[in-house]
N, C-alpha and C. Protein backbone atom coordinates (compact mmCIF):
# COMPACT_ATOMS: atom_id res chain seq x y z
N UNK A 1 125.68 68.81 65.96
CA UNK A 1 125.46 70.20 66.35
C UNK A 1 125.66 71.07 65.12
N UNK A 2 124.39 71.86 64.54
CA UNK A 2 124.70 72.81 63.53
C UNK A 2 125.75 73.77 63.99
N UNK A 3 126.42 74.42 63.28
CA UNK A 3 127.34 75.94 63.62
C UNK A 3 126.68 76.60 62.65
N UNK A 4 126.71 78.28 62.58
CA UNK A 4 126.60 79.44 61.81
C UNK A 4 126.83 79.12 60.57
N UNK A 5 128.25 78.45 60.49
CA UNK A 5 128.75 78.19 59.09
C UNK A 5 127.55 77.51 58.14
N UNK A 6 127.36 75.98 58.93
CA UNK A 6 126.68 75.18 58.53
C UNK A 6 125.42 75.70 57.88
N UNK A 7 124.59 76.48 58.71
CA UNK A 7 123.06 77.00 58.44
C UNK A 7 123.42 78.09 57.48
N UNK A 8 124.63 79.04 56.64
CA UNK A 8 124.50 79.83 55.97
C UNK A 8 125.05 79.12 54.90
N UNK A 9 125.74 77.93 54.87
CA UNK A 9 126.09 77.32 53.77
C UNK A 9 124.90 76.86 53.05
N UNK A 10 124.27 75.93 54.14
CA UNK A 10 122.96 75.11 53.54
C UNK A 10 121.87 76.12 52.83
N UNK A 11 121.92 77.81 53.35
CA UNK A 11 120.61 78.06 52.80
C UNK A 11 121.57 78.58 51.49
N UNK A 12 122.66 78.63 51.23
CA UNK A 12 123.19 79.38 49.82
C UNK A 12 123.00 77.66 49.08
N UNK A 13 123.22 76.78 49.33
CA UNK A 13 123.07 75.40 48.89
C UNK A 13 121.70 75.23 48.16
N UNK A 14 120.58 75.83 49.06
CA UNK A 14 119.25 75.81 48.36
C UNK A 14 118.75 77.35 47.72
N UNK A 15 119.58 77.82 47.89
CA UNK A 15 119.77 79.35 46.67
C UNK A 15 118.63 80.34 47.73
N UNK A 16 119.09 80.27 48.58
CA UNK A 16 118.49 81.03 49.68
C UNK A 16 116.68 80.64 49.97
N UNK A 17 116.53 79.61 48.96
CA UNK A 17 114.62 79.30 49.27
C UNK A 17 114.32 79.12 50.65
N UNK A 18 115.02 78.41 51.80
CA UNK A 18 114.40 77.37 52.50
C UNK A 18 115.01 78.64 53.73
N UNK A 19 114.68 79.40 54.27
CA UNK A 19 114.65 80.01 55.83
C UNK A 19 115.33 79.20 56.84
N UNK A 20 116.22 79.83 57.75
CA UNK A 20 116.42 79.15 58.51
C UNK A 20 115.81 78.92 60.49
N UNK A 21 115.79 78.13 60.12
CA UNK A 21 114.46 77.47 61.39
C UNK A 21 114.50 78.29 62.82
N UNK A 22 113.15 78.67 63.60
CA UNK A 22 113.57 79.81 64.65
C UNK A 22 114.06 79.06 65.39
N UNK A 23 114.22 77.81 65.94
CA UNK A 23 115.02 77.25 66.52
C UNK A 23 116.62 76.62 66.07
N UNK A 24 116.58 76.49 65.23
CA UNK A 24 118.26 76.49 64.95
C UNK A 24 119.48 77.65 65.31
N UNK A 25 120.16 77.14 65.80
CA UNK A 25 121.09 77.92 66.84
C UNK A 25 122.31 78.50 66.11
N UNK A 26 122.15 79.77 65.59
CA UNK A 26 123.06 80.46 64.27
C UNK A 26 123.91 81.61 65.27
N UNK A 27 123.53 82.36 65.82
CA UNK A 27 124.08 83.54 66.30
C UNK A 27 125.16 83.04 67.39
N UNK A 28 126.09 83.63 67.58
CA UNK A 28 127.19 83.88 68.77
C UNK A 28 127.21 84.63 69.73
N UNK A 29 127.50 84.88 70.64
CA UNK A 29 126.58 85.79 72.08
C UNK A 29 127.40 87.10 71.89
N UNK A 30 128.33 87.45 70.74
CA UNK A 30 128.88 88.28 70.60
C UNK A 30 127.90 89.20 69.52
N UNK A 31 127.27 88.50 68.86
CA UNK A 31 126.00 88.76 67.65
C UNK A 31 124.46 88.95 68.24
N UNK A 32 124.31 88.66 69.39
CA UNK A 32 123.30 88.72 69.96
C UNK A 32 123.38 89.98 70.82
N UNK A 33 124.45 89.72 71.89
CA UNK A 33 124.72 91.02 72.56
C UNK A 33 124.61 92.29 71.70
N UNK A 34 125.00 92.62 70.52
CA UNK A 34 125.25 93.77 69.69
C UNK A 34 123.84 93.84 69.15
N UNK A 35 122.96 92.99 68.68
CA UNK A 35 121.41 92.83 68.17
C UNK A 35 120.54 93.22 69.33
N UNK A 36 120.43 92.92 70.25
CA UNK A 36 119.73 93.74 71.40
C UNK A 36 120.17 94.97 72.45
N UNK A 37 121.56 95.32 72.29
CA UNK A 37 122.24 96.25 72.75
C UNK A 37 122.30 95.94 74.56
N UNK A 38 122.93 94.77 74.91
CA UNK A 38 123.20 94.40 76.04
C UNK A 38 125.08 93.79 76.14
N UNK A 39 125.28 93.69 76.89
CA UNK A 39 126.70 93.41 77.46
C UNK A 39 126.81 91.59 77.41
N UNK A 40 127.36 91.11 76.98
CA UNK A 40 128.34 89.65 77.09
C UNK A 40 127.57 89.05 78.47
N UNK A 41 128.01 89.43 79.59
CA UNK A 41 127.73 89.21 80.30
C UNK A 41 126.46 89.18 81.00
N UNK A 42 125.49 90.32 80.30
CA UNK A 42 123.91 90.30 80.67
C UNK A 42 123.84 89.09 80.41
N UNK A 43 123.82 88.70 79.01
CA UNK A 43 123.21 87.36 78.57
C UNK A 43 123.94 86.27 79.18
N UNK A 44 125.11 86.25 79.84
CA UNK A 44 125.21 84.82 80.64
C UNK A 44 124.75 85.14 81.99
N UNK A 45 124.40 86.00 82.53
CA UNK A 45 123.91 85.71 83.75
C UNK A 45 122.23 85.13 84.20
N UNK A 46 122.05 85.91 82.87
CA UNK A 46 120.43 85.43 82.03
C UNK A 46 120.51 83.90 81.98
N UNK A 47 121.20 83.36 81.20
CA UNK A 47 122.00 81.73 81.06
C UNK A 47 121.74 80.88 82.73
N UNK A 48 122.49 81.77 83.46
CA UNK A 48 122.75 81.50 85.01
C UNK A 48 121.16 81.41 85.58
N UNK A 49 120.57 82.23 85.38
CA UNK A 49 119.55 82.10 86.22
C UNK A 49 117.91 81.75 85.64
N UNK A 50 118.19 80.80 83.94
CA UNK A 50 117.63 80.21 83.82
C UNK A 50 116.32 81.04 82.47
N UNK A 51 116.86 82.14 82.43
CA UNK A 51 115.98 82.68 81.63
C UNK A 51 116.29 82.70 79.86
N UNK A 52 117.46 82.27 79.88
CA UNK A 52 117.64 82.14 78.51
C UNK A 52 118.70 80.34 78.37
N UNK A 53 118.71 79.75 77.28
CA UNK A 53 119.34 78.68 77.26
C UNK A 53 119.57 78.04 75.26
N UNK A 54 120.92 79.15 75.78
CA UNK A 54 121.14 78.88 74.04
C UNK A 54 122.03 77.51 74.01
N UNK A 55 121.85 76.89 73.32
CA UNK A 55 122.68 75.50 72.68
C UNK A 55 124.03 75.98 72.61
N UNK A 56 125.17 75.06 72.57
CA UNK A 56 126.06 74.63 72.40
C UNK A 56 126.67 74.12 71.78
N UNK A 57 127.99 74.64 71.03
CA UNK A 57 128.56 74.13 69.72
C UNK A 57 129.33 72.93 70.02
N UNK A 58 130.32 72.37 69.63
CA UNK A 58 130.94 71.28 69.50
C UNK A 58 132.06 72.22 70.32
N UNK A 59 132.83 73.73 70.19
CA UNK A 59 133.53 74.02 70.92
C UNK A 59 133.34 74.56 71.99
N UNK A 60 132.17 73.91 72.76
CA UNK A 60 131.49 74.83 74.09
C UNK A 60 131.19 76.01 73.95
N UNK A 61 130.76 77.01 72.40
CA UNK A 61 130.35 78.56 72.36
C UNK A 61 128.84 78.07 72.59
N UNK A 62 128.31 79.22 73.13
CA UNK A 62 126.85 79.50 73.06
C UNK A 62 126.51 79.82 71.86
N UNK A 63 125.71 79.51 71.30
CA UNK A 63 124.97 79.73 70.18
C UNK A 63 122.91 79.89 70.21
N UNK A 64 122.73 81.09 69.94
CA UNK A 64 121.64 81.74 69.89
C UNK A 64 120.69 81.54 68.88
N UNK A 65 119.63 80.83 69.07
CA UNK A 65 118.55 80.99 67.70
C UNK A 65 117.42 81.94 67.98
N UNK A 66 117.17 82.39 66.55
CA UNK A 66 116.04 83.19 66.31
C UNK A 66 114.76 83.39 67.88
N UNK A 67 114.49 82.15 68.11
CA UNK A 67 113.59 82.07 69.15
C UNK A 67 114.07 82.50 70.45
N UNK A 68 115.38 82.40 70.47
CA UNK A 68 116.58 82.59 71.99
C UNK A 68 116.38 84.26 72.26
N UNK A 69 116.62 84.69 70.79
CA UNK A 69 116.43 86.23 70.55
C UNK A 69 115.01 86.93 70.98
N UNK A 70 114.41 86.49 70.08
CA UNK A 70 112.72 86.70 70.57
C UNK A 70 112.30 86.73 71.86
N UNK A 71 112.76 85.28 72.90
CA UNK A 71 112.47 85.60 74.18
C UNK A 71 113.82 86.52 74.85
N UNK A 72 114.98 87.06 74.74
CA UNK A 72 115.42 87.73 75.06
C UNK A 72 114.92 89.33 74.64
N UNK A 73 114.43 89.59 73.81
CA UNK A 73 113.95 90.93 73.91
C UNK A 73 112.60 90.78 75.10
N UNK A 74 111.77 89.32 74.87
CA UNK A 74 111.00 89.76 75.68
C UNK A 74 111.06 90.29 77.21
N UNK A 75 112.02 89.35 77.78
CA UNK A 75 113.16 89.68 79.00
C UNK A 75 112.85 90.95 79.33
N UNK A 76 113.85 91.87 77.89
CA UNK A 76 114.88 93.05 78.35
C UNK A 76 113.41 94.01 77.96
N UNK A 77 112.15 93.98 77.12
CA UNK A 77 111.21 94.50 77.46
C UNK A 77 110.51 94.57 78.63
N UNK A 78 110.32 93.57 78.90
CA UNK A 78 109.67 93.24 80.84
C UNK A 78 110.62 93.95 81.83
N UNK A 79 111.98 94.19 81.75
CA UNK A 79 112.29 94.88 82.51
C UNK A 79 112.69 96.26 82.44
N UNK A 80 112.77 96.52 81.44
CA UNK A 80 112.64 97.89 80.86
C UNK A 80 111.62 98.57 80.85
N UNK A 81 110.54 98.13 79.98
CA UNK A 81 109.62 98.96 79.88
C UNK A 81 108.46 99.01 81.09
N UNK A 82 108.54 97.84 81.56
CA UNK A 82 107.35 97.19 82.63
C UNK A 82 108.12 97.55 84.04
N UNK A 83 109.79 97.52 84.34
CA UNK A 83 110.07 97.70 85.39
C UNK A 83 109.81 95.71 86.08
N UNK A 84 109.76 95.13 85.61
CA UNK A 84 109.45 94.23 86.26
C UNK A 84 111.28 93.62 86.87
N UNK A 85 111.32 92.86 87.60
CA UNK A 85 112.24 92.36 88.12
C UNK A 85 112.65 91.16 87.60
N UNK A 86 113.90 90.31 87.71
CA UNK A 86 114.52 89.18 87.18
C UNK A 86 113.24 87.70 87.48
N UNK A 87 113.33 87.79 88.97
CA UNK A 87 112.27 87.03 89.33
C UNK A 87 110.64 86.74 88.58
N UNK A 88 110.58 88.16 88.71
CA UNK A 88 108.77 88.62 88.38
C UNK A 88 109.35 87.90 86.87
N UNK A 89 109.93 88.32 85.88
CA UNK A 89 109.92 87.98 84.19
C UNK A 89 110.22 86.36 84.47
N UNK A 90 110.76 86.18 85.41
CA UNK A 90 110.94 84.32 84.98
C UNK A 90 109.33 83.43 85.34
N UNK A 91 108.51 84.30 86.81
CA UNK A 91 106.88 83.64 86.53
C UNK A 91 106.57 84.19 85.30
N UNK A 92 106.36 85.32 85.11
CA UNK A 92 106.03 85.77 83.77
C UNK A 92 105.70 84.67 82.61
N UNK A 93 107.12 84.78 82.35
CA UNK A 93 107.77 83.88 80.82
C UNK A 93 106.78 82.37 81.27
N UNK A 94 106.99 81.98 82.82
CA UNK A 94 106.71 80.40 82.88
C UNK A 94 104.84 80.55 82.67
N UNK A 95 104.51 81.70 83.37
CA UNK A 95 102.83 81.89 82.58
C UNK A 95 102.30 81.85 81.46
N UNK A 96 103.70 82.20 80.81
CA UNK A 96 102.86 82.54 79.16
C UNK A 96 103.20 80.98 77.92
N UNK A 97 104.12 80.65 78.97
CA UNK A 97 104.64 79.13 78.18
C UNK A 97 103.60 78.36 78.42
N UNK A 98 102.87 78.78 80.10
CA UNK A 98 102.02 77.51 80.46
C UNK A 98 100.63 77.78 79.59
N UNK A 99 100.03 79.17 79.55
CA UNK A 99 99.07 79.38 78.59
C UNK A 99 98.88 78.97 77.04
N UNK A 100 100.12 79.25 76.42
CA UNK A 100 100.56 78.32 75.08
C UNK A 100 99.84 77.04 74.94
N UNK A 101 100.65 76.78 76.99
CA UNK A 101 100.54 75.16 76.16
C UNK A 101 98.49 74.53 76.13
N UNK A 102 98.57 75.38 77.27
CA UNK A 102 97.05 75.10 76.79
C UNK A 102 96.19 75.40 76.37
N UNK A 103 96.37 77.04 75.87
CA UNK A 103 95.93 77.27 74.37
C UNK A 103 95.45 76.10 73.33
N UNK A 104 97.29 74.94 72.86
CA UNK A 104 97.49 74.01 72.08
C UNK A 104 96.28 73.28 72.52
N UNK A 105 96.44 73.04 73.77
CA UNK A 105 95.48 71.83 73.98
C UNK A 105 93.98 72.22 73.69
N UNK A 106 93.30 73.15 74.09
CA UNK A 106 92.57 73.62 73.59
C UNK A 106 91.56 73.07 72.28
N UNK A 107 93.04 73.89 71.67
CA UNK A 107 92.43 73.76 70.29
C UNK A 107 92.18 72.37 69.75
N UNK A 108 93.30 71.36 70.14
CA UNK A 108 93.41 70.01 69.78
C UNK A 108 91.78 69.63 70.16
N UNK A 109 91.64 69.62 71.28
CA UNK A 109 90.15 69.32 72.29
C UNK A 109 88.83 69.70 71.27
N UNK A 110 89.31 71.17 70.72
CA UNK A 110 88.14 71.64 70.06
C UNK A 110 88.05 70.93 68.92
N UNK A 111 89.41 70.81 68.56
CA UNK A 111 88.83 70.34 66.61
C UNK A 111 88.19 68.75 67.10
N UNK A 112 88.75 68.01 67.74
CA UNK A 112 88.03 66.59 68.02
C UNK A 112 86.70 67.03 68.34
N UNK A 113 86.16 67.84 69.20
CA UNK A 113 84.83 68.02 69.05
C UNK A 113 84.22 68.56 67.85
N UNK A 114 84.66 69.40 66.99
CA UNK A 114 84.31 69.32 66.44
C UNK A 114 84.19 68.27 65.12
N UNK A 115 85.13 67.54 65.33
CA UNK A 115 84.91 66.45 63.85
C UNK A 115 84.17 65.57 64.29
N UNK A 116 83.55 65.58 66.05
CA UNK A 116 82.90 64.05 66.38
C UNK A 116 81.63 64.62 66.36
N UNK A 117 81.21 65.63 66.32
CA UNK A 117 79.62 66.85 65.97
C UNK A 117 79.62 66.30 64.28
N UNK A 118 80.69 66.52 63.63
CA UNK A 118 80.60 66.62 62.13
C UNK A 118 80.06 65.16 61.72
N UNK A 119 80.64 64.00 62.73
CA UNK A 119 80.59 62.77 62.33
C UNK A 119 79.51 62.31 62.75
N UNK A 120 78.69 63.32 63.97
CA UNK A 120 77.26 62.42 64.59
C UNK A 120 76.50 63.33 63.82
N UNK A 121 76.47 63.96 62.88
CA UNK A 121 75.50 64.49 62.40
C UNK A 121 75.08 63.94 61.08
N UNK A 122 76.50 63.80 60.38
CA UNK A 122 76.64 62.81 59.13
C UNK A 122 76.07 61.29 59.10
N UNK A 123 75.83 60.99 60.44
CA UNK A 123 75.76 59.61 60.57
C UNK A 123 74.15 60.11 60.90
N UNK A 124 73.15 60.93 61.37
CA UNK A 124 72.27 60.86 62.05
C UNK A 124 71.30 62.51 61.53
N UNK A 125 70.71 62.19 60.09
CA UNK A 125 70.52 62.66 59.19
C UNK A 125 69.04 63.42 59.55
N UNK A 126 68.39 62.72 60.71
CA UNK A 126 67.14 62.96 60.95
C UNK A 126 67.20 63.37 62.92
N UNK A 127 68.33 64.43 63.15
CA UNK A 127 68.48 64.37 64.48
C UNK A 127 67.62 65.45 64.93
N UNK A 128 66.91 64.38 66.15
CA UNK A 128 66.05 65.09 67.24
C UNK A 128 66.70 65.90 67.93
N UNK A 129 65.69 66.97 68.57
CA UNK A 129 66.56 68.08 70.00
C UNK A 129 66.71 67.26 70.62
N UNK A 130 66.32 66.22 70.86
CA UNK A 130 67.09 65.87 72.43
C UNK A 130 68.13 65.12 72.28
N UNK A 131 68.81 65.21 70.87
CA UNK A 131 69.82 64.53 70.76
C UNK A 131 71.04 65.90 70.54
N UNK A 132 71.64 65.73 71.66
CA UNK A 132 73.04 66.60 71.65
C UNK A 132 74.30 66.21 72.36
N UNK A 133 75.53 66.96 72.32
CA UNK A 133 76.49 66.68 72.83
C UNK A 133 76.69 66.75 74.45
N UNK A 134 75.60 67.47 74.69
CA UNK A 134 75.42 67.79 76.52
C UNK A 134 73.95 67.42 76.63
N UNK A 135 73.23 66.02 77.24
CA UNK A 135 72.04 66.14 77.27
C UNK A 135 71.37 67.52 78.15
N UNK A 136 70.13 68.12 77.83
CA UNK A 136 69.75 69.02 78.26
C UNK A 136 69.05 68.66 80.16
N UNK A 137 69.46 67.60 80.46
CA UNK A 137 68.94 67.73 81.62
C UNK A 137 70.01 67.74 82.90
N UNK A 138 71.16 67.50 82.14
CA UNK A 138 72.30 67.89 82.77
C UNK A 138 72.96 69.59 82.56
N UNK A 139 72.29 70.12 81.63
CA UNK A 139 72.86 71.78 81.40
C UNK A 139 71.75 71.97 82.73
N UNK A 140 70.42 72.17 83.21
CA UNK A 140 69.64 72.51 83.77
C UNK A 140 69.70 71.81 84.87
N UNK A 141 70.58 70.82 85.44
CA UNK A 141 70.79 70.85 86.77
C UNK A 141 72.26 71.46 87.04
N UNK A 142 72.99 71.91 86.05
CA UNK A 142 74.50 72.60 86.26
C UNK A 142 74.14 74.06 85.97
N UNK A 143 72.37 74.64 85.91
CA UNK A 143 72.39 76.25 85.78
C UNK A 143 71.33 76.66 86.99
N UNK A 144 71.04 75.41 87.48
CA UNK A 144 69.85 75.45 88.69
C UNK A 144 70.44 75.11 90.20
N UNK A 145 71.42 74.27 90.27
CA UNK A 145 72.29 74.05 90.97
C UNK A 145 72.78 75.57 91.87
N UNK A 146 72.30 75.42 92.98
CA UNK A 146 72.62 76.20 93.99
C UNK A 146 74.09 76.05 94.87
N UNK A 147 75.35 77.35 94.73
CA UNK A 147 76.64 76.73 95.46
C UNK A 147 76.35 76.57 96.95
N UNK A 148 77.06 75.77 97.50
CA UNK A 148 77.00 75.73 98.58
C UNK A 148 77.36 76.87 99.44
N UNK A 149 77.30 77.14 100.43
CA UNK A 149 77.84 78.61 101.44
C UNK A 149 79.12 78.34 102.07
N UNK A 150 79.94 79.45 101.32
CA UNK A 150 81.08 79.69 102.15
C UNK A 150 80.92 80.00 104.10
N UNK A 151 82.47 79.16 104.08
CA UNK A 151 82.78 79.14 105.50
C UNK A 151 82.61 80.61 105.92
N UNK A 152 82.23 81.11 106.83
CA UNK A 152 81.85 82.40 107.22
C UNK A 152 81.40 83.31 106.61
N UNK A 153 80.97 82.81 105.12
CA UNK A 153 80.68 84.46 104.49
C UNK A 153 79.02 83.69 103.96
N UNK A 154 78.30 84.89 104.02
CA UNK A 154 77.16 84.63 103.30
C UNK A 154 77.22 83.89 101.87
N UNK A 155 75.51 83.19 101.56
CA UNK A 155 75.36 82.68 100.51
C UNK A 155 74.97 83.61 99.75
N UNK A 156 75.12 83.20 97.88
CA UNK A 156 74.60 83.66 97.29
C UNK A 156 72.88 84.48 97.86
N UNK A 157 72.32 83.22 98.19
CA UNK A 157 70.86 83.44 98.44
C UNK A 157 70.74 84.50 99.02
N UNK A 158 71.73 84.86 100.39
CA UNK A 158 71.11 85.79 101.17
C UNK A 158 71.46 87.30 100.29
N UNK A 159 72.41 87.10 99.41
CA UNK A 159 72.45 88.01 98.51
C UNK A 159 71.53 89.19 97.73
N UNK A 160 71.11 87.61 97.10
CA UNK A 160 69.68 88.25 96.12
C UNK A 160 68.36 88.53 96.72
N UNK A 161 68.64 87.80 98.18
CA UNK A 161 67.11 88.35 98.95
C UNK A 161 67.18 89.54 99.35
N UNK A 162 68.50 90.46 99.62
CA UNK A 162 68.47 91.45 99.75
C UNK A 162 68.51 92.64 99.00
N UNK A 163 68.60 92.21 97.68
CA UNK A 163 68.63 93.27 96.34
C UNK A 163 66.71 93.43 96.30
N UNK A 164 66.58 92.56 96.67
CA UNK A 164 65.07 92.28 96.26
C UNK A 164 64.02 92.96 96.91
């Protein structure tokens, strides 16, 4: 378990070059409380009900990293400025973690497509249109494709026959 000590020794050790990590757990809830201007106790009840979860020293203190901080302002913004409630900020927070994560994935998804485009093209020097990553007769039955009709409510169709 790092302590405060530890992480301000090590960065005077490397002559202050090397930052210390937003997850490494430096602050004391006495240093945190005074950095966001909340009470001791805001932040453990925060603890309690799951919205914050700072690490633990070797002598059972809470200890706060950079990132602990970050989502604690976001917290005390959501309910401050937004009015939102304890509840409402904990879907909140769990929305924006879940978007992250698949943001990440995302992107992972994209760059593989794109290096396997980079690699069928490299390999296939003389490529025809009808050679693509979505054959074209599957885009044109997924843009011709009629939805089916909702349970009690009109179809599209009867829609557009009536604009018409």
């Amino acid at each position: 378990m790092t302590t405060p000590y530890d992480a301000r020794t090590r960065a005077q050790h490397d002559g202050g070059a090397s930052a210390i990590a937003q997850d490494e757990p430096v602050f004391h809830i006495s240093v945190v409380a005074r950095m966001v201007g909340v009470h001791q106790q805001t932040l453990r009840s925060y603890e309690r009900i799951g919205l914050l979860a700072p690490q633990r020293s070797a002598g059972n203190r809470r200890l706060y990293s950079h990132r602990d901080v970050e989502r604690l302002q976001q917290v005390l913004r959501l309910i401050g400025d937004l009015g939102v409630n304890l509840a409402g900020v904990e879907i909140i927070l769990h929305m924006r973690e879940k978007m992250n994560r698949m943001q990440e994935e995302f992107n992972r998804f994209f760059a593989l497509l794109r290096d396997y485009a980079a690699q069928n093209s490299a390999t296939q020097h003389d490529a025809s249109p009808d050679v693509a990553l979505v054959p074209r007769h599957q885009i044109q039955t997924f843009l011709t494709r009629t939805p089916p009709p909702r349970d009690g409510l009109r179809s599209y169709e009867d829609d557009a026959s009536e604009a018409l």
